[in-house]
N, C-alpha and C. Protein backbone atom coordinates (compact mmCIF):
# COMPACT_ATOMS: atom_id res chain seq x y z
N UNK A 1 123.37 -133.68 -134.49
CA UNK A 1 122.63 -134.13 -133.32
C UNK A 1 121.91 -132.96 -132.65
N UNK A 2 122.65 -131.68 -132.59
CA UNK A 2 121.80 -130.46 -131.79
C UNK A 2 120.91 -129.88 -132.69
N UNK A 3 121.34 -130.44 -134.16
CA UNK A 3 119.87 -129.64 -134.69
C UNK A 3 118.43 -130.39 -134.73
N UNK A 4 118.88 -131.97 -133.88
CA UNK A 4 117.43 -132.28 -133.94
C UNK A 4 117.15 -132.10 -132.50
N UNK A 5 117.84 -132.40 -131.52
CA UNK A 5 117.55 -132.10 -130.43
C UNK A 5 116.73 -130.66 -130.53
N UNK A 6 117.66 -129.74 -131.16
CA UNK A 6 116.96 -128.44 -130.89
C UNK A 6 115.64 -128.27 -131.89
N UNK A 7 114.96 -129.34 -132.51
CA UNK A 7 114.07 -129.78 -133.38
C UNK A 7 114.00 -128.40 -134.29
N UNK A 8 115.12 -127.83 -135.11
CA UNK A 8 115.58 -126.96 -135.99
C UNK A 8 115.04 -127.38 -137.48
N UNK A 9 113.92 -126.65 -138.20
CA UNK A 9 113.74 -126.74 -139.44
C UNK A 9 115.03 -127.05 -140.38
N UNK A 10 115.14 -128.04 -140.53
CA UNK A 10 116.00 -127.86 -141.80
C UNK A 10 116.15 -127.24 -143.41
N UNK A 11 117.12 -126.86 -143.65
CA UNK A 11 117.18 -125.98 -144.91
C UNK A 11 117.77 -126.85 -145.85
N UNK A 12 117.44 -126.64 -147.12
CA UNK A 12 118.19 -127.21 -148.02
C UNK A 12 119.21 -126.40 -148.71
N UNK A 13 120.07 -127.46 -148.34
CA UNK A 13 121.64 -127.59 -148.89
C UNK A 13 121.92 -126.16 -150.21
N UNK A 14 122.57 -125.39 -149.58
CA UNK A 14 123.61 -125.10 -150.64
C UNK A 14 124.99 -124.85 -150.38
N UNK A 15 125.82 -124.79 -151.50
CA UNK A 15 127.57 -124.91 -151.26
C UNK A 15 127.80 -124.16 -150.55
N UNK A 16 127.57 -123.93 -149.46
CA UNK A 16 128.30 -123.10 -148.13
C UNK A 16 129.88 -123.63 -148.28
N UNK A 17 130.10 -125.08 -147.92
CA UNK A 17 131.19 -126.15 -147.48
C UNK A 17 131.64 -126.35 -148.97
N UNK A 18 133.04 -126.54 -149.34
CA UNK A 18 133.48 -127.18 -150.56
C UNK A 18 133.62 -128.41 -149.95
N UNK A 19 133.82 -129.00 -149.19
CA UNK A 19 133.72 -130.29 -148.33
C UNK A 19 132.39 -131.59 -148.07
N UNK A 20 131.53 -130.51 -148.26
CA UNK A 20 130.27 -131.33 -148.27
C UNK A 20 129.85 -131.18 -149.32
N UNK A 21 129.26 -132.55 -149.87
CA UNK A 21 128.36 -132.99 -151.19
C UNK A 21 126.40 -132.35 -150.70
N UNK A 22 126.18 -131.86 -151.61
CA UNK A 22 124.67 -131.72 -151.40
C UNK A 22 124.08 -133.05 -150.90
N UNK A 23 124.56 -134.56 -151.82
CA UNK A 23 124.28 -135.63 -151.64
C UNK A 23 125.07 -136.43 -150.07
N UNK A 24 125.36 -135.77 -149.38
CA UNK A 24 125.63 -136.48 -148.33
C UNK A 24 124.28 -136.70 -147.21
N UNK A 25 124.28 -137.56 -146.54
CA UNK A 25 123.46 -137.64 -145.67
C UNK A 25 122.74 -136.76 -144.61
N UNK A 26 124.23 -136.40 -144.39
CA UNK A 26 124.13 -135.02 -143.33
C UNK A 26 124.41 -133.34 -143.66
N UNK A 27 124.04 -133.34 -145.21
CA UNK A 27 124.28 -131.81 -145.81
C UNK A 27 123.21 -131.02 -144.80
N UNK A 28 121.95 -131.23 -145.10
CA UNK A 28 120.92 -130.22 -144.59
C UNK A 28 121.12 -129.83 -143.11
N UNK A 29 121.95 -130.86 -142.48
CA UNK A 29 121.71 -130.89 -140.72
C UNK A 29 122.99 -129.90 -140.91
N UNK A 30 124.20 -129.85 -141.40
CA UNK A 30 125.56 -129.25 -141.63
C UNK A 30 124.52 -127.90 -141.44
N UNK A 31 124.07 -127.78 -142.66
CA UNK A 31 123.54 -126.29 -143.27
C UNK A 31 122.74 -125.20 -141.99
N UNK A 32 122.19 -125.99 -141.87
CA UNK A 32 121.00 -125.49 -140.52
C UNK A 32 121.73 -125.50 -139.29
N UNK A 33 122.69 -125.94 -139.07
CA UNK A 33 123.54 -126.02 -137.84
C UNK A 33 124.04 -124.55 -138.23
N UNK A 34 124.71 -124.38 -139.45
CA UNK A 34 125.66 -123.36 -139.67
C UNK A 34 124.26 -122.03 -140.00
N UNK A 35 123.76 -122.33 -140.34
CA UNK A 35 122.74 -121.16 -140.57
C UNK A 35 122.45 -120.60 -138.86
N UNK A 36 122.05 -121.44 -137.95
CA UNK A 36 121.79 -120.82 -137.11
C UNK A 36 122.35 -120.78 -136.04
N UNK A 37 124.06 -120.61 -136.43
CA UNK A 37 124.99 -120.03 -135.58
C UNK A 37 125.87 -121.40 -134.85
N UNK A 38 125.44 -122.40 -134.66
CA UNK A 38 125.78 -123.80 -134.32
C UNK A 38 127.09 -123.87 -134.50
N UNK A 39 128.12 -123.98 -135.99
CA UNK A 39 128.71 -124.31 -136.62
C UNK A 39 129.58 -123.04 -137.14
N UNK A 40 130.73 -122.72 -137.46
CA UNK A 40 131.24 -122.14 -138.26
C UNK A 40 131.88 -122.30 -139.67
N UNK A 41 132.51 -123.63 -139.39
CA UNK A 41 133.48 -123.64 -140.43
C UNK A 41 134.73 -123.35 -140.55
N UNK A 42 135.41 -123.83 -141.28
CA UNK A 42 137.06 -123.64 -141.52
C UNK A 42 137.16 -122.97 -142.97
N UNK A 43 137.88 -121.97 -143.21
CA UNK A 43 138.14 -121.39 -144.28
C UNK A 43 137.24 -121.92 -145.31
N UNK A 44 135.25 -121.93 -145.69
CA UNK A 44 135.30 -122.87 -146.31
C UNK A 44 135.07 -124.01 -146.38
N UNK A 45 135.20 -124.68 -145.79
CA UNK A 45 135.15 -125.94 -145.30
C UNK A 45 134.46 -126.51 -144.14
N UNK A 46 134.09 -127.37 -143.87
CA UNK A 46 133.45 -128.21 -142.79
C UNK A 46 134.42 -128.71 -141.95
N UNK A 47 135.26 -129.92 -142.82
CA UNK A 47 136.11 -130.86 -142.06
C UNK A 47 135.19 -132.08 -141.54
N UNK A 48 134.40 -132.51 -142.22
CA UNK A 48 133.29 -133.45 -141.60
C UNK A 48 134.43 -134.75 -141.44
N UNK A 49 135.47 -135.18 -141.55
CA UNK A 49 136.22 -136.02 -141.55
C UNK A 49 137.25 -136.21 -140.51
N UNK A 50 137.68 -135.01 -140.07
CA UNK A 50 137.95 -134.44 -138.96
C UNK A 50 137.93 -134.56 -137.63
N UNK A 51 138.71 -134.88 -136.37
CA UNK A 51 138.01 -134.94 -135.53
C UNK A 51 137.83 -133.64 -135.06
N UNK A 52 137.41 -133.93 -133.61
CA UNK A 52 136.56 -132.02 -132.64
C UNK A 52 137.36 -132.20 -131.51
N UNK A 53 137.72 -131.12 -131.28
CA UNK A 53 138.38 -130.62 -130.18
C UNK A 53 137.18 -130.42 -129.27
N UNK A 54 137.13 -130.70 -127.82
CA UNK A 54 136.72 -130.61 -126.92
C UNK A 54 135.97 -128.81 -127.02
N UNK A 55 136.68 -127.81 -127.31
CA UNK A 55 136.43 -126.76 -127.45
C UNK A 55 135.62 -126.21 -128.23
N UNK A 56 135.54 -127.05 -129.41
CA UNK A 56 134.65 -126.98 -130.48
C UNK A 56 133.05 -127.25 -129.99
N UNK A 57 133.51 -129.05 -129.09
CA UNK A 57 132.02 -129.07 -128.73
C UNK A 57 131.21 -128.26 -128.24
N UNK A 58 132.08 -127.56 -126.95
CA UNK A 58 131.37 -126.81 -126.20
C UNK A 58 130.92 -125.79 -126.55
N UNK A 59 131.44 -124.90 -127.81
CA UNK A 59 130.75 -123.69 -128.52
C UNK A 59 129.88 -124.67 -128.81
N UNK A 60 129.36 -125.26 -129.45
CA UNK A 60 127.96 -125.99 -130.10
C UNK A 60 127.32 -126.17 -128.86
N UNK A 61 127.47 -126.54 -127.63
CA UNK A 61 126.41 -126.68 -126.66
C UNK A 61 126.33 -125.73 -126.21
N UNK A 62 127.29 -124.96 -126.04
CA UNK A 62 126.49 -123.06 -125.51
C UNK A 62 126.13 -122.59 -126.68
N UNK A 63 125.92 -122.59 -127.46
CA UNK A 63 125.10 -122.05 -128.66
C UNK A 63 123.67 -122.50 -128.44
N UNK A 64 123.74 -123.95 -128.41
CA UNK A 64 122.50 -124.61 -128.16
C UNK A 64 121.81 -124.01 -127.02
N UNK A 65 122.09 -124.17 -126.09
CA UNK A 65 121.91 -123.66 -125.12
C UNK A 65 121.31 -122.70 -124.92
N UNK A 66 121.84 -121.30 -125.44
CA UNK A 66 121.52 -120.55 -125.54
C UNK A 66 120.24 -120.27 -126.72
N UNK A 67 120.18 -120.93 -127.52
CA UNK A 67 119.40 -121.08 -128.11
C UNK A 67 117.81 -121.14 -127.52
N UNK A 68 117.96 -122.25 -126.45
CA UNK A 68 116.83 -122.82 -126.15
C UNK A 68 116.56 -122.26 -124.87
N UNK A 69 117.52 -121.56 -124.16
CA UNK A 69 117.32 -120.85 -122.46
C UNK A 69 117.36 -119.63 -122.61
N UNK A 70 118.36 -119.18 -122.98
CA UNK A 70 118.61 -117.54 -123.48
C UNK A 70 120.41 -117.49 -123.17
N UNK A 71 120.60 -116.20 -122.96
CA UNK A 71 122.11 -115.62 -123.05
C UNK A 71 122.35 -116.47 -121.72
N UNK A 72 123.32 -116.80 -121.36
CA UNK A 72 124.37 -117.32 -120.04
C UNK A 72 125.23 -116.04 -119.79
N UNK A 73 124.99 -115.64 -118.16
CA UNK A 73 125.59 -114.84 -117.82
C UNK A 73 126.71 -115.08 -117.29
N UNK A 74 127.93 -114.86 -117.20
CA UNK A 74 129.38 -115.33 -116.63
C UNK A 74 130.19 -114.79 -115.62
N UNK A 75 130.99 -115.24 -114.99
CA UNK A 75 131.83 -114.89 -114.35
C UNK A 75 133.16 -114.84 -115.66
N UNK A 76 134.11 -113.84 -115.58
CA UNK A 76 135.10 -114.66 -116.29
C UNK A 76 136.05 -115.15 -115.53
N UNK A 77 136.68 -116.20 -115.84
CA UNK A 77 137.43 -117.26 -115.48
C UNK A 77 139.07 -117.10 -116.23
N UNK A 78 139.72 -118.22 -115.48
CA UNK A 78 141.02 -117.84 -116.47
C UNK A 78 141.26 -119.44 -117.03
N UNK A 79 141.54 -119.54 -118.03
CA UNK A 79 141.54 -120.89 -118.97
C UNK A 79 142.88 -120.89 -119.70
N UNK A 80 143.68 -122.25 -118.97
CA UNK A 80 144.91 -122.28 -120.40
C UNK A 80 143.97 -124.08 -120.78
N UNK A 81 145.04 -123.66 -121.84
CA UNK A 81 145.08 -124.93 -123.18
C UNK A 81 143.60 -125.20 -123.39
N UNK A 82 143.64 -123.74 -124.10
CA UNK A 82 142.05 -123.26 -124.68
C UNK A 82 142.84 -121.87 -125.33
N UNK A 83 141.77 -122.07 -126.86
CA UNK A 83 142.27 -121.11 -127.97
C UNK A 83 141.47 -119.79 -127.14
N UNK A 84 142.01 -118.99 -127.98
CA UNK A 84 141.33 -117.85 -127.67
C UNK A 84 140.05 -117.32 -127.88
N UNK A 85 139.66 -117.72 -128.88
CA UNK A 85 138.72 -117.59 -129.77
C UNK A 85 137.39 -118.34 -128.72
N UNK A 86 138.09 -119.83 -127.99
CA UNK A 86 137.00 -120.78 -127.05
C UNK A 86 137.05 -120.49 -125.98
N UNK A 87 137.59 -119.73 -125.13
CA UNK A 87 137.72 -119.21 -123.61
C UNK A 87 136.17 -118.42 -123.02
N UNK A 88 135.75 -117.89 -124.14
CA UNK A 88 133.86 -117.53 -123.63
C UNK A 88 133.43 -117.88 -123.66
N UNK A 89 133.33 -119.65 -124.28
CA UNK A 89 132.24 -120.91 -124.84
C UNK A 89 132.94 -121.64 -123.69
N UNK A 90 134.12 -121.72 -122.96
CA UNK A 90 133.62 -122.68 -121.99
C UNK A 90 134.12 -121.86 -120.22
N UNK A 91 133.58 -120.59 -120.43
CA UNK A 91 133.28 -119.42 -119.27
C UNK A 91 131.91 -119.94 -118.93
N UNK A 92 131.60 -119.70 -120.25
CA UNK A 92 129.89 -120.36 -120.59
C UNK A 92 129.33 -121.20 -119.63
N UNK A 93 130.39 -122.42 -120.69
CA UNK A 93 130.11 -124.00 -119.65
C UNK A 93 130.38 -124.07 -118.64
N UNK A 94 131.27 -123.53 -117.71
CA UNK A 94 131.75 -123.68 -116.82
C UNK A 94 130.31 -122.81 -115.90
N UNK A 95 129.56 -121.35 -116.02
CA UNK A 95 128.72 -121.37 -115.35
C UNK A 95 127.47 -122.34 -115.46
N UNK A 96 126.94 -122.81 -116.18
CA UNK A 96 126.04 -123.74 -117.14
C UNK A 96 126.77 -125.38 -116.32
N UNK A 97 127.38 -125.41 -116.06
CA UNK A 97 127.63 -127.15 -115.38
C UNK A 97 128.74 -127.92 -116.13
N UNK A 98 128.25 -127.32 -117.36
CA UNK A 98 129.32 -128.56 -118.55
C UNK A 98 130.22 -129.07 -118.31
N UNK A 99 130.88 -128.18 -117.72
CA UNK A 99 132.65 -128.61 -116.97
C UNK A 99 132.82 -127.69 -115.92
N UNK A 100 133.82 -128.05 -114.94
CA UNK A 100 134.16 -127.87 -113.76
C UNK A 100 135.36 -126.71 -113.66
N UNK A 101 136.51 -127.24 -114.82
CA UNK A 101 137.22 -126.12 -114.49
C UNK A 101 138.27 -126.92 -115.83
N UNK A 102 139.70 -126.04 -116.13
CA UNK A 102 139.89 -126.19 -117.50
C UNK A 102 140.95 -127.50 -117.36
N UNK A 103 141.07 -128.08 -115.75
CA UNK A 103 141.24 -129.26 -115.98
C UNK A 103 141.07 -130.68 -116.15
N UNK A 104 139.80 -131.00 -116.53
CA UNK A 104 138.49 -131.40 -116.52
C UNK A 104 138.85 -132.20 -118.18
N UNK A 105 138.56 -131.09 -119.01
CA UNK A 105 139.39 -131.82 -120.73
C UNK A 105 140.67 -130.62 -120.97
N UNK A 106 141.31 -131.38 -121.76
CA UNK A 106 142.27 -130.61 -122.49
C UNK A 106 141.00 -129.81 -123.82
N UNK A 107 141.26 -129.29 -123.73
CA UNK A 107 139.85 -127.89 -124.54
C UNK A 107 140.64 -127.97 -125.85
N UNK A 108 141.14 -127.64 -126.20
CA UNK A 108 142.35 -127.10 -127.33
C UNK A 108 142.79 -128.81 -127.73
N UNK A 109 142.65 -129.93 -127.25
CA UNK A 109 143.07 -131.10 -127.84
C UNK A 109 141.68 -131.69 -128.12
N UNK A 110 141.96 -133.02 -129.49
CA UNK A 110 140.94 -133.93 -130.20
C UNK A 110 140.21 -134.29 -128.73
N UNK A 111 138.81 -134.35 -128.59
CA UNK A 111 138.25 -135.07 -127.73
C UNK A 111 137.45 -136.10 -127.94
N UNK A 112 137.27 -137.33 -126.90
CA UNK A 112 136.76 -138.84 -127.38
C UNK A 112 135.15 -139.02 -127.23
N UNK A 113 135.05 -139.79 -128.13
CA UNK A 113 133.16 -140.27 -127.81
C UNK A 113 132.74 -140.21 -126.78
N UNK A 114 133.87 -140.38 -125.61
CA UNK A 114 133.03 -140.49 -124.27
C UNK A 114 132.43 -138.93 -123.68
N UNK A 115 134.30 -138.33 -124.07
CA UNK A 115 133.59 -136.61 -123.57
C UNK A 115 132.56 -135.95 -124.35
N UNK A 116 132.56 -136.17 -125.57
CA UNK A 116 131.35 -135.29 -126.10
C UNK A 116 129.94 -136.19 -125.63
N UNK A 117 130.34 -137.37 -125.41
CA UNK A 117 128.50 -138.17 -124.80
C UNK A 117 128.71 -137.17 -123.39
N UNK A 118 129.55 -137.51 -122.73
CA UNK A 118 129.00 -136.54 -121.24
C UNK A 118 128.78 -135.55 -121.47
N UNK A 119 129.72 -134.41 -122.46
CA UNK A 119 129.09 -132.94 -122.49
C UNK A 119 127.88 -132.86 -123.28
N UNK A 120 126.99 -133.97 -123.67
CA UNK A 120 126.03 -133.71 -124.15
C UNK A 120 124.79 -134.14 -123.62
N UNK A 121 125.48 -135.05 -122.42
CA UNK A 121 124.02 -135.85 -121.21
C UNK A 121 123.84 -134.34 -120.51
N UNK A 122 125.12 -134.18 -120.11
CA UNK A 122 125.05 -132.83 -119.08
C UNK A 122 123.95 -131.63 -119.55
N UNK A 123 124.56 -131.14 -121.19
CA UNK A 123 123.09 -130.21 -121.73
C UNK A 123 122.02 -130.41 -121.34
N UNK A 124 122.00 -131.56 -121.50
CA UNK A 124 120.45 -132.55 -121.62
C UNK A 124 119.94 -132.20 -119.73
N UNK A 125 120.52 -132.77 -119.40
CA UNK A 125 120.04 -132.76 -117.47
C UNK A 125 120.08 -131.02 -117.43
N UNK A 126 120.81 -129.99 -117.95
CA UNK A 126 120.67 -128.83 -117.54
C UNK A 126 119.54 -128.08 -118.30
N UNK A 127 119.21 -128.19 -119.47
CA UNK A 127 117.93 -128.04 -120.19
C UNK A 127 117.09 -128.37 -119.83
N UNK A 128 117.06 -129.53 -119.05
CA UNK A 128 115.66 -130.48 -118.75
C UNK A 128 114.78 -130.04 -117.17
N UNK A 129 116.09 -129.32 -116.16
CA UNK A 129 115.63 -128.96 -114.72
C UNK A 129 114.44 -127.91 -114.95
């Protein structure tokens, strides 16, 4: 979804993912997500089957973000039940609007259609001012 929003050339597919088929629907959007920093990956892998941790999303929308505004400058904050690795992706959000504070989602737990639609209206209204 952020690589069309971010109307991102797409690349064609190669085995980055042992998880993804070249022939899947969504190889090229995978690829170009992960090419330009969007996406990481798991050892390898995608996990397109998978659900997303709340924490996950929000690196993809401060990536985006940043993508399309520039760097986000921060305060740092203090965050539990948030990996370590996600505590600067939602320092991020937290100056950026996305969320309020780290009790808002469980960061570090699966999050539902509804939170990733709001953390992704929110991009949208903060990109758009």
């Amino acid at each position: 979804l952020m690589v069309r929003i971010l109307n991102l050339n797409l690349v064609e597919y190669e085995n980055i993912f042992e998880d993804v088929s070249k022939d899947e629907w969504y190889a090229e959007n995978v690829l170009t997500a992960y090419k330009s920093g969007l996406v990481e990956g798991y050892a390898g892998k995608f996990r397109p089957n998978d659900g997303i941790k709340a924490e996950e999303i929000l690196k993809i929308l401060v990536e985006s973000y940043e993508k399309k505004m520039g760097e986000i400058i921060f305060e740092e904050e203090s965050f539990k039940n948030t990996s370590d690795w996600a505590i600067i992706y939602a320092q991020k959000a937290m100056k950026i609007g996305l969320i309020n504070d780290d009790k808002e989602f469980i960061l570090n737990e699966k999050a539902l259609r509804e939170d990733a639609a709001a953390l992704i209206y929110r991009l949208l209204e903060e990109v758009e001012q």
